[in-house]
C-alpha atoms as a PDB file:
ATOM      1  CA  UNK A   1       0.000   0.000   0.000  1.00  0.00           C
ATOM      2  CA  UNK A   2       2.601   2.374   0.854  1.00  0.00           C
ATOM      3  CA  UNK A   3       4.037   1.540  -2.879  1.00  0.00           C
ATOM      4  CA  UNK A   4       1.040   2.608  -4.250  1.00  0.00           C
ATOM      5  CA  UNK A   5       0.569   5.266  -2.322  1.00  0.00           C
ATOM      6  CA  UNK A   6       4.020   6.602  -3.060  1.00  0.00           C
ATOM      7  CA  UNK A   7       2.992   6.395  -6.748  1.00  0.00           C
ATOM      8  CA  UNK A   8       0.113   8.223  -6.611  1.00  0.00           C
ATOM      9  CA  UNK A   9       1.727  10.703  -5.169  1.00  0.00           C
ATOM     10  CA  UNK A  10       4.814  11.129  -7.442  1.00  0.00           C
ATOM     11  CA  UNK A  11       2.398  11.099 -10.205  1.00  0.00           C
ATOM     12  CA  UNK A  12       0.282  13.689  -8.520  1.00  0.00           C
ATOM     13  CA  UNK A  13       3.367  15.744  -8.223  1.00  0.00           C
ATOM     14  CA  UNK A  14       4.621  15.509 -11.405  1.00  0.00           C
ATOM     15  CA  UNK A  15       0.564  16.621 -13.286  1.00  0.00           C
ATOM     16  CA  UNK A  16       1.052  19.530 -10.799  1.00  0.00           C
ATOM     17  CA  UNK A  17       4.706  20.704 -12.379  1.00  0.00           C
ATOM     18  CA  UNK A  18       3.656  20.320 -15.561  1.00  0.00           C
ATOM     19  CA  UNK A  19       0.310  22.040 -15.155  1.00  0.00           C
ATOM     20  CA  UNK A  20       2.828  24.819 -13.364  1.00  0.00           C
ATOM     21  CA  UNK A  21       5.302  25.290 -16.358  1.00  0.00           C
ATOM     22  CA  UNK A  22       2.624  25.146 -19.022  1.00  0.00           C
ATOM     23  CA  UNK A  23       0.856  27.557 -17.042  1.00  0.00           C
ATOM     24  CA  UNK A  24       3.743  30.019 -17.755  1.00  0.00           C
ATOM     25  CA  UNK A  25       4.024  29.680 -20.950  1.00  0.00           C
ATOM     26  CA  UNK A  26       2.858  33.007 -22.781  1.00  0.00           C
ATOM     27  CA  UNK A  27       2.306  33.031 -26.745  1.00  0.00           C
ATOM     28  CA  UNK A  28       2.494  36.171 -28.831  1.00  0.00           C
ATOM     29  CA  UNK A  29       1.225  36.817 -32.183  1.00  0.00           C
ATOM     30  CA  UNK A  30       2.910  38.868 -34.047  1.00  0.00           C
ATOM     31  CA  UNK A  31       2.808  40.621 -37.603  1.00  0.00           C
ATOM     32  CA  UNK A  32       4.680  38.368 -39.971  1.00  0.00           C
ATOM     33  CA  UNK A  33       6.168  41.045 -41.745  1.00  0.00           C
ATOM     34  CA  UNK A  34       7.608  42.730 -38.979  1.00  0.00           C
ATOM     35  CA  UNK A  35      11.370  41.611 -37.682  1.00  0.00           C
ATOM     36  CA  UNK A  36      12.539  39.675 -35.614  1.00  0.00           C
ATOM     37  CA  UNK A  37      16.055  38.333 -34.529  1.00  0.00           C
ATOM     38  CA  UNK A  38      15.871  36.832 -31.158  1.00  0.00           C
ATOM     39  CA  UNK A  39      19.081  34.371 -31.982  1.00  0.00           C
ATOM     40  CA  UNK A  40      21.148  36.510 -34.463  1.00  0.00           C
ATOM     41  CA  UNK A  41      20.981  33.600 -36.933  1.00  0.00           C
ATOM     42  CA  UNK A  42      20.034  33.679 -40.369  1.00  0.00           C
ATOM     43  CA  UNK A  43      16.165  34.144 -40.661  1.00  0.00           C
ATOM     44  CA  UNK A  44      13.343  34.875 -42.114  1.00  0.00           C
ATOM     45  CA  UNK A  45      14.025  38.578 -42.542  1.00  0.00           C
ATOM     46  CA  UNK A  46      16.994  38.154 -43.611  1.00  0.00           C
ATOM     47  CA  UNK A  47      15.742  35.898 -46.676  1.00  0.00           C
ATOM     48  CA  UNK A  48      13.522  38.012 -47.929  1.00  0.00           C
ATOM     49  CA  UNK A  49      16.117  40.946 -47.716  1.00  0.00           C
ATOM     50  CA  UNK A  50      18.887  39.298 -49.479  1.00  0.00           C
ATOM     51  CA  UNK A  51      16.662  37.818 -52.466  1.00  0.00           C
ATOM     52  CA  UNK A  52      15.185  41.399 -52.702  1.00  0.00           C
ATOM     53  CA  UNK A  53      18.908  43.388 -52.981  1.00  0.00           C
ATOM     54  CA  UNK A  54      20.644  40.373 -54.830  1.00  0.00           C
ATOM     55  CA  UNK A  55      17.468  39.857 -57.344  1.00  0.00           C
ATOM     56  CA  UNK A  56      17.503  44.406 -57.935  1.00  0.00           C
ATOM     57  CA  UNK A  57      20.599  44.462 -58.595  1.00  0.00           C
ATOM     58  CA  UNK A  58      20.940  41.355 -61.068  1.00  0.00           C
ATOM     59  CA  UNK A  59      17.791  42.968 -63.201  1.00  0.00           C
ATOM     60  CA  UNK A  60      19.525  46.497 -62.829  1.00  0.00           C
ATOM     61  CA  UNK A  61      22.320  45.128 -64.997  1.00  0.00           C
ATOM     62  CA  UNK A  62      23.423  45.208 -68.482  1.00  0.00           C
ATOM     63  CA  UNK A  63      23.089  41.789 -69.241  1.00  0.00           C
ATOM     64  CA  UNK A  64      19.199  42.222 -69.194  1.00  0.00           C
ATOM     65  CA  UNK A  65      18.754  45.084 -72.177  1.00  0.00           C
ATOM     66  CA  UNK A  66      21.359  43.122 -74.003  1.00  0.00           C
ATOM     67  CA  UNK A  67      19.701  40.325 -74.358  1.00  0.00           C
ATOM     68  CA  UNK A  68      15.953  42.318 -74.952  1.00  0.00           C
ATOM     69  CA  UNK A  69      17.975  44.013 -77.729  1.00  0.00           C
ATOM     70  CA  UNK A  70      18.516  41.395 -79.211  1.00  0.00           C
ATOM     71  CA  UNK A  71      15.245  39.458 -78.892  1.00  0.00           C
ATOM     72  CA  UNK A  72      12.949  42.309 -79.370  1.00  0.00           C
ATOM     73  CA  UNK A  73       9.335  41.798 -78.119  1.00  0.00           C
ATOM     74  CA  UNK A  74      10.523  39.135 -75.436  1.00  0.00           C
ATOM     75  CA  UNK A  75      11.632  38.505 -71.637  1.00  0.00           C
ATOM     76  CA  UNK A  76      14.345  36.102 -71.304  1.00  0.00           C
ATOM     77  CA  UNK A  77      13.450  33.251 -68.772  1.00  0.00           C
ATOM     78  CA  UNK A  78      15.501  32.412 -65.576  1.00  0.00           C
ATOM     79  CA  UNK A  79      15.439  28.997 -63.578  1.00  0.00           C
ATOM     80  CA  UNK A  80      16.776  29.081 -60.762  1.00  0.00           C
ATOM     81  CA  UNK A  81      19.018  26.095 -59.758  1.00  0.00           C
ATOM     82  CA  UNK A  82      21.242  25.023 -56.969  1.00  0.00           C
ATOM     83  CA  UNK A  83      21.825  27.592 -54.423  1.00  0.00           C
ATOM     84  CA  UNK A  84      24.096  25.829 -51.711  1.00  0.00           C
ATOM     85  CA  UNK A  85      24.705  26.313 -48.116  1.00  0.00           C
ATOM     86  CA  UNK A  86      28.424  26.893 -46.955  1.00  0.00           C
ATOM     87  CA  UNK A  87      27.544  28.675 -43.674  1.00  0.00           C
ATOM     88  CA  UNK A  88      28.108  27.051 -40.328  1.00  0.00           C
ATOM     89  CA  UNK A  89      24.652  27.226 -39.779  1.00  0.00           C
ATOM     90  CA  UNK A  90      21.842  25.039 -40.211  1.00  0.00           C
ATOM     91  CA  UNK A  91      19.441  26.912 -43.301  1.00  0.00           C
ATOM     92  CA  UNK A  92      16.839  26.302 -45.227  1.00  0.00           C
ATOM     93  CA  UNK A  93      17.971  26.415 -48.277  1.00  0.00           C
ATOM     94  CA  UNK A  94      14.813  26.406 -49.706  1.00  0.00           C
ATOM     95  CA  UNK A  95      13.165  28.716 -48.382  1.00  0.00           C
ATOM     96  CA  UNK A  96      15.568  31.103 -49.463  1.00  0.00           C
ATOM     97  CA  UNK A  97      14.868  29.847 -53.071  1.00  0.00           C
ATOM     98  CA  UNK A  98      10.998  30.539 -52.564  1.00  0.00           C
ATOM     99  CA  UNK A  99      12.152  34.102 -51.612  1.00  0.00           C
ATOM    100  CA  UNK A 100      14.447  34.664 -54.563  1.00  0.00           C
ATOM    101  CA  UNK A 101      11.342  32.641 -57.133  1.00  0.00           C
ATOM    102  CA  UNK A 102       9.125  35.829 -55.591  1.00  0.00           C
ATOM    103  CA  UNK A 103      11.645  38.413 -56.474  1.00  0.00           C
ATOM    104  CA  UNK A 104      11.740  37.336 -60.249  1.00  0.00           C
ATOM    105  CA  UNK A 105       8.306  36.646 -60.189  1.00  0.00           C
ATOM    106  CA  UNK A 106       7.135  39.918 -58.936  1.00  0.00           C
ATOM    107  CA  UNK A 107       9.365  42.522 -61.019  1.00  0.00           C
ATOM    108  CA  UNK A 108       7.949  41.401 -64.620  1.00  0.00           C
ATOM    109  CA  UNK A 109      10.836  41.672 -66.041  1.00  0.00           C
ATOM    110  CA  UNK A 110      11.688  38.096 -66.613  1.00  0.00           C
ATOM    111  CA  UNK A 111       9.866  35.177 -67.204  1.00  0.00           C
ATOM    112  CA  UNK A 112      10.376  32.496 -64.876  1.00  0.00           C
ATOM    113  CA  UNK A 113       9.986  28.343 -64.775  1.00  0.00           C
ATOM    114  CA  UNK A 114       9.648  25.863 -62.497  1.00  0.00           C
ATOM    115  CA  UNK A 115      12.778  24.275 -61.012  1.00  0.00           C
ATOM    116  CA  UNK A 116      13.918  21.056 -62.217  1.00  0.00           C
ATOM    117  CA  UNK A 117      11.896  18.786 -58.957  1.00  0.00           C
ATOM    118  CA  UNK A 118       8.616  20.977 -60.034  1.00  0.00           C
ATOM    119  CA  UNK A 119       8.802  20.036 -63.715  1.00  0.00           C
ATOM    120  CA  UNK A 120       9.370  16.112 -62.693  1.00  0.00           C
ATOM    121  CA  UNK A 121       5.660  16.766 -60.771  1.00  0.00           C
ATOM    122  CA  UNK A 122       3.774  18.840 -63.533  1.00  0.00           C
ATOM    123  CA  UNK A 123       5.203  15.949 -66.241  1.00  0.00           C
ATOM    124  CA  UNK A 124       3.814  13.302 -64.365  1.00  0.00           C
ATOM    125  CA  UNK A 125       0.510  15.190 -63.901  1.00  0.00           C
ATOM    126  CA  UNK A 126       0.759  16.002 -67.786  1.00  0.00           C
ATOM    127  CA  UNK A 127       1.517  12.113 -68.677  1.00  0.00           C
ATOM    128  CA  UNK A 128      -1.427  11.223 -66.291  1.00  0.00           C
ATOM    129  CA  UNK A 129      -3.687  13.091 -68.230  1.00  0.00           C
ATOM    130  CA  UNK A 130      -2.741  11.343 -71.557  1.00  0.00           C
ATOM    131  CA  UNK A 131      -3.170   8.228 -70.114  1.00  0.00           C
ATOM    132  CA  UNK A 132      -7.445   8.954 -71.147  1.00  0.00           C
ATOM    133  CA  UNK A 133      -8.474  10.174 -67.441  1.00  0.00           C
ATOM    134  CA  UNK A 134      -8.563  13.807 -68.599  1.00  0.00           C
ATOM    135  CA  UNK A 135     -10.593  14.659 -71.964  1.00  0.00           C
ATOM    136  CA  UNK A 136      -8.894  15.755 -74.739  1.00  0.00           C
ATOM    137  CA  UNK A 137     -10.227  19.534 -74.624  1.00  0.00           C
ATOM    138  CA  UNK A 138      -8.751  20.200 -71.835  1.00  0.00           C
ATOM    139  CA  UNK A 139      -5.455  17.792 -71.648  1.00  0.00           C
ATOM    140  CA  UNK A 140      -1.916  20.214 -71.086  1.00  0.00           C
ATOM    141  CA  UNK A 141      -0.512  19.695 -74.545  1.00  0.00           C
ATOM    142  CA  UNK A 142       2.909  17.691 -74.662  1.00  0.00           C
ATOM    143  CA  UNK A 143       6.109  19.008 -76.143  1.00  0.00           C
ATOM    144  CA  UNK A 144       5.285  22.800 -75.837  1.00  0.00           C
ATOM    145  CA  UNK A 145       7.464  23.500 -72.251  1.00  0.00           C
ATOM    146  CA  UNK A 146       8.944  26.999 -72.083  1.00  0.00           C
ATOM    147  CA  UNK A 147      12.760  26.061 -72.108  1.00  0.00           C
ATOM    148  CA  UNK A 148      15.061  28.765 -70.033  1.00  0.00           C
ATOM    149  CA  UNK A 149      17.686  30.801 -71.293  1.00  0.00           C
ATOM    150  CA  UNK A 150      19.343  31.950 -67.942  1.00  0.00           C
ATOM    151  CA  UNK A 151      20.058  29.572 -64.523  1.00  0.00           C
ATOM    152  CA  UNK A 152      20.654  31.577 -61.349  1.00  0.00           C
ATOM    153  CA  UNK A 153      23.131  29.756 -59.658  1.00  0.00           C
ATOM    154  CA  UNK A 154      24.757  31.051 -55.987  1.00  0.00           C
ATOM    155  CA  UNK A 155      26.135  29.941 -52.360  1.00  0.00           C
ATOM    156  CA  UNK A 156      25.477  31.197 -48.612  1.00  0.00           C
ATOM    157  CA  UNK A 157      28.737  31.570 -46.945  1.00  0.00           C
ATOM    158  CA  UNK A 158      29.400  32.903 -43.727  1.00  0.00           C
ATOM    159  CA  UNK A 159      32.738  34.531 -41.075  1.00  0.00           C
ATOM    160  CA  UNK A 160      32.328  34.306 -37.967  1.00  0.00           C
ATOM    161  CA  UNK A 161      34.227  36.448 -35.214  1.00  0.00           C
ATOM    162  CA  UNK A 162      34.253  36.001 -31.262  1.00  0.00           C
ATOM    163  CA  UNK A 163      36.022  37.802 -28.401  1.00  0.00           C
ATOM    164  CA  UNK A 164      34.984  38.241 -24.761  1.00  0.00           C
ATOM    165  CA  UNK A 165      31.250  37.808 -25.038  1.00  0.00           C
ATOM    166  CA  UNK A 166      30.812  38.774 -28.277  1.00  0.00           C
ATOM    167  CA  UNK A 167      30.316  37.181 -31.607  1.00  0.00           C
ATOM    168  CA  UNK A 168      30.550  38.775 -35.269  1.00  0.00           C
ATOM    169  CA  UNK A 169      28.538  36.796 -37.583  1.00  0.00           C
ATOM    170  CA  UNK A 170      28.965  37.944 -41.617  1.00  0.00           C
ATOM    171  CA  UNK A 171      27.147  36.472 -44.035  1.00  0.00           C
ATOM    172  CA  UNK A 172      27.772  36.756 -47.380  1.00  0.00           C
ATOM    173  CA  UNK A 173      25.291  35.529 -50.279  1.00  0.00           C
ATOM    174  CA  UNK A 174      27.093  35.041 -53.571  1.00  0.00           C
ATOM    175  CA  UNK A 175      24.927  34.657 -57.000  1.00  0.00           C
ATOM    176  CA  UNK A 176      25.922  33.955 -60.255  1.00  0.00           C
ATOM    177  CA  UNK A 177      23.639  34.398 -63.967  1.00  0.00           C
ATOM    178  CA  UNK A 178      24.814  31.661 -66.414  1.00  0.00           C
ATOM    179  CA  UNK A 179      23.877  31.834 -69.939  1.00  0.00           C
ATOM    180  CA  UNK A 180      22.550  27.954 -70.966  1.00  0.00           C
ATOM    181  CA  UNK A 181      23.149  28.866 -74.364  1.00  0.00           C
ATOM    182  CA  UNK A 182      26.729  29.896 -74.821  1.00  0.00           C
ATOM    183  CA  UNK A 183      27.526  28.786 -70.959  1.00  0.00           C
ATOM    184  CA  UNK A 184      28.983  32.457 -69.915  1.00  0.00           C
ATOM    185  CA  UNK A 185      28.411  33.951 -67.001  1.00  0.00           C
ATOM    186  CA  UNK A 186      26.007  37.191 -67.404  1.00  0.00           C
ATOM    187  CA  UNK A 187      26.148  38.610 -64.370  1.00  0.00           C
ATOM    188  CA  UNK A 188      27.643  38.371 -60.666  1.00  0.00           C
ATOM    189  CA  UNK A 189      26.375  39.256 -57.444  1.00  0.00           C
ATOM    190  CA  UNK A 190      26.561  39.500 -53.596  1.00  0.00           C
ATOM    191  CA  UNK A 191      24.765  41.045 -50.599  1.00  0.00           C
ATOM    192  CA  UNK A 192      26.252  40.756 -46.800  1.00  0.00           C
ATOM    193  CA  UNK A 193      24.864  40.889 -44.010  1.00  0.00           C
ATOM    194  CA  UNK A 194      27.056  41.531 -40.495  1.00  0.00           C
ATOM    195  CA  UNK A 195      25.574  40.731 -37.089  1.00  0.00           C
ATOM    196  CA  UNK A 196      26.737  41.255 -33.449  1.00  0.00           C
ATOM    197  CA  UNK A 197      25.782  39.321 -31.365  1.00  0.00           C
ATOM    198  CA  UNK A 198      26.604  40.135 -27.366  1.00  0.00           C
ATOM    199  CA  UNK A 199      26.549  36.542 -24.742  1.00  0.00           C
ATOM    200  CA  UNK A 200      24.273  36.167 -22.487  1.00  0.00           C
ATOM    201  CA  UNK A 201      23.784  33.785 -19.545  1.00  0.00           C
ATOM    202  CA  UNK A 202      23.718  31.035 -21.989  1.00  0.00           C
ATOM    203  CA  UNK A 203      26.029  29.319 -24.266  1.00  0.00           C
ATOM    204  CA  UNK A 204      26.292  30.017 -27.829  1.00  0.00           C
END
């Protein structure tokens, strides 16, 4: 009995702790546009920032009324392909690659196309709708794709700097335009980013 009672109470104890520390718990929403940068890590923020500056400055270039020079009446179209984390930190890679999509998307300059894991989803959507599922009005028509004339290509890198309590992160987001016709590089890019970041009672 004295087991069991010893049980009850542990477990008695322990519903009361956890009713205690979930009681404290406080949960703030908050505008998503606004910033924040409790960890001075690479976030959200800084993704959209970076794809905005990198993707201004790569349509600001000569490259781009070059090429509409040459090919009056059309927008050249941009894939984007591998952009590749170097940084010491953990990132989503692909969320920056949603960010820098947007940026292309949104200035109308260029035309844009899916990356090369989309296309292997809309082709097997397009092949299921040959296979007589979908009527023939409305099947996607095979063989007309819109091929691309320019990959975006680039790398996150990061420095990082520490000396009694404090920590200088830089990051440094290099991008590269290659031409998939003649293979030359277009244009190249970069936007940084430097953080300080002071110690607090915890550890890095």
């Amino acid at each position: 009995m004295r087991r069991i009672a010893a049980c009850i109470f542990v477990l008695i104890l322990f519903t009361a702790l956890a009713s205690g520390c979930a009681a404290t718990r406080e949960v703030t929403r908050v505008d998503p546009g606004k910033t924040t940068d409790l960890s001075g890590r690479w976030n959200d923020t800084d993704s959209q920032q970076v794809a905005k500056a990198v993707i201004d400055d790569c349509l600001a270039q000569g490259w781009l009324p070059e090429w509409v020079e040459g090919n009056p009446g059309k927008k050249p179209v941009v894939i984007v392909g591998s952009i590749v984390n170097k940084s010491h930190e953990h990132i989503n890679v692909q969320t920056f690659v949603k960010d820098i999509q947007s940026a292309l998307i949104n200035s109308r300059k260029v035309k844009f196309v899916s990356s090369k894991e989309e296309r292997g989803e809309v082709r097997d959507e397009r092949r299921d709708q040959h296979q007589g599922y979908t009527s023939e009005q409305t099947r996607a028509g095979v063989g007309q794709e819109t091929g691309a004339n320019f990959m975006l290509k680039g790398s996150l890198n990061t420095i990082v700097d520490e000396l009694e309590g404090k920590r200088a992160v830089w990051y440094q987001v290099n991008m590269e335009l290659h031409d998939l016709t003649t293979n030359e590089i277009s244009w190249i890019g970069q936007h940084k980013i430097k953080k300080i970041i002071t110690k607090g009672s915890s550890k890095w």
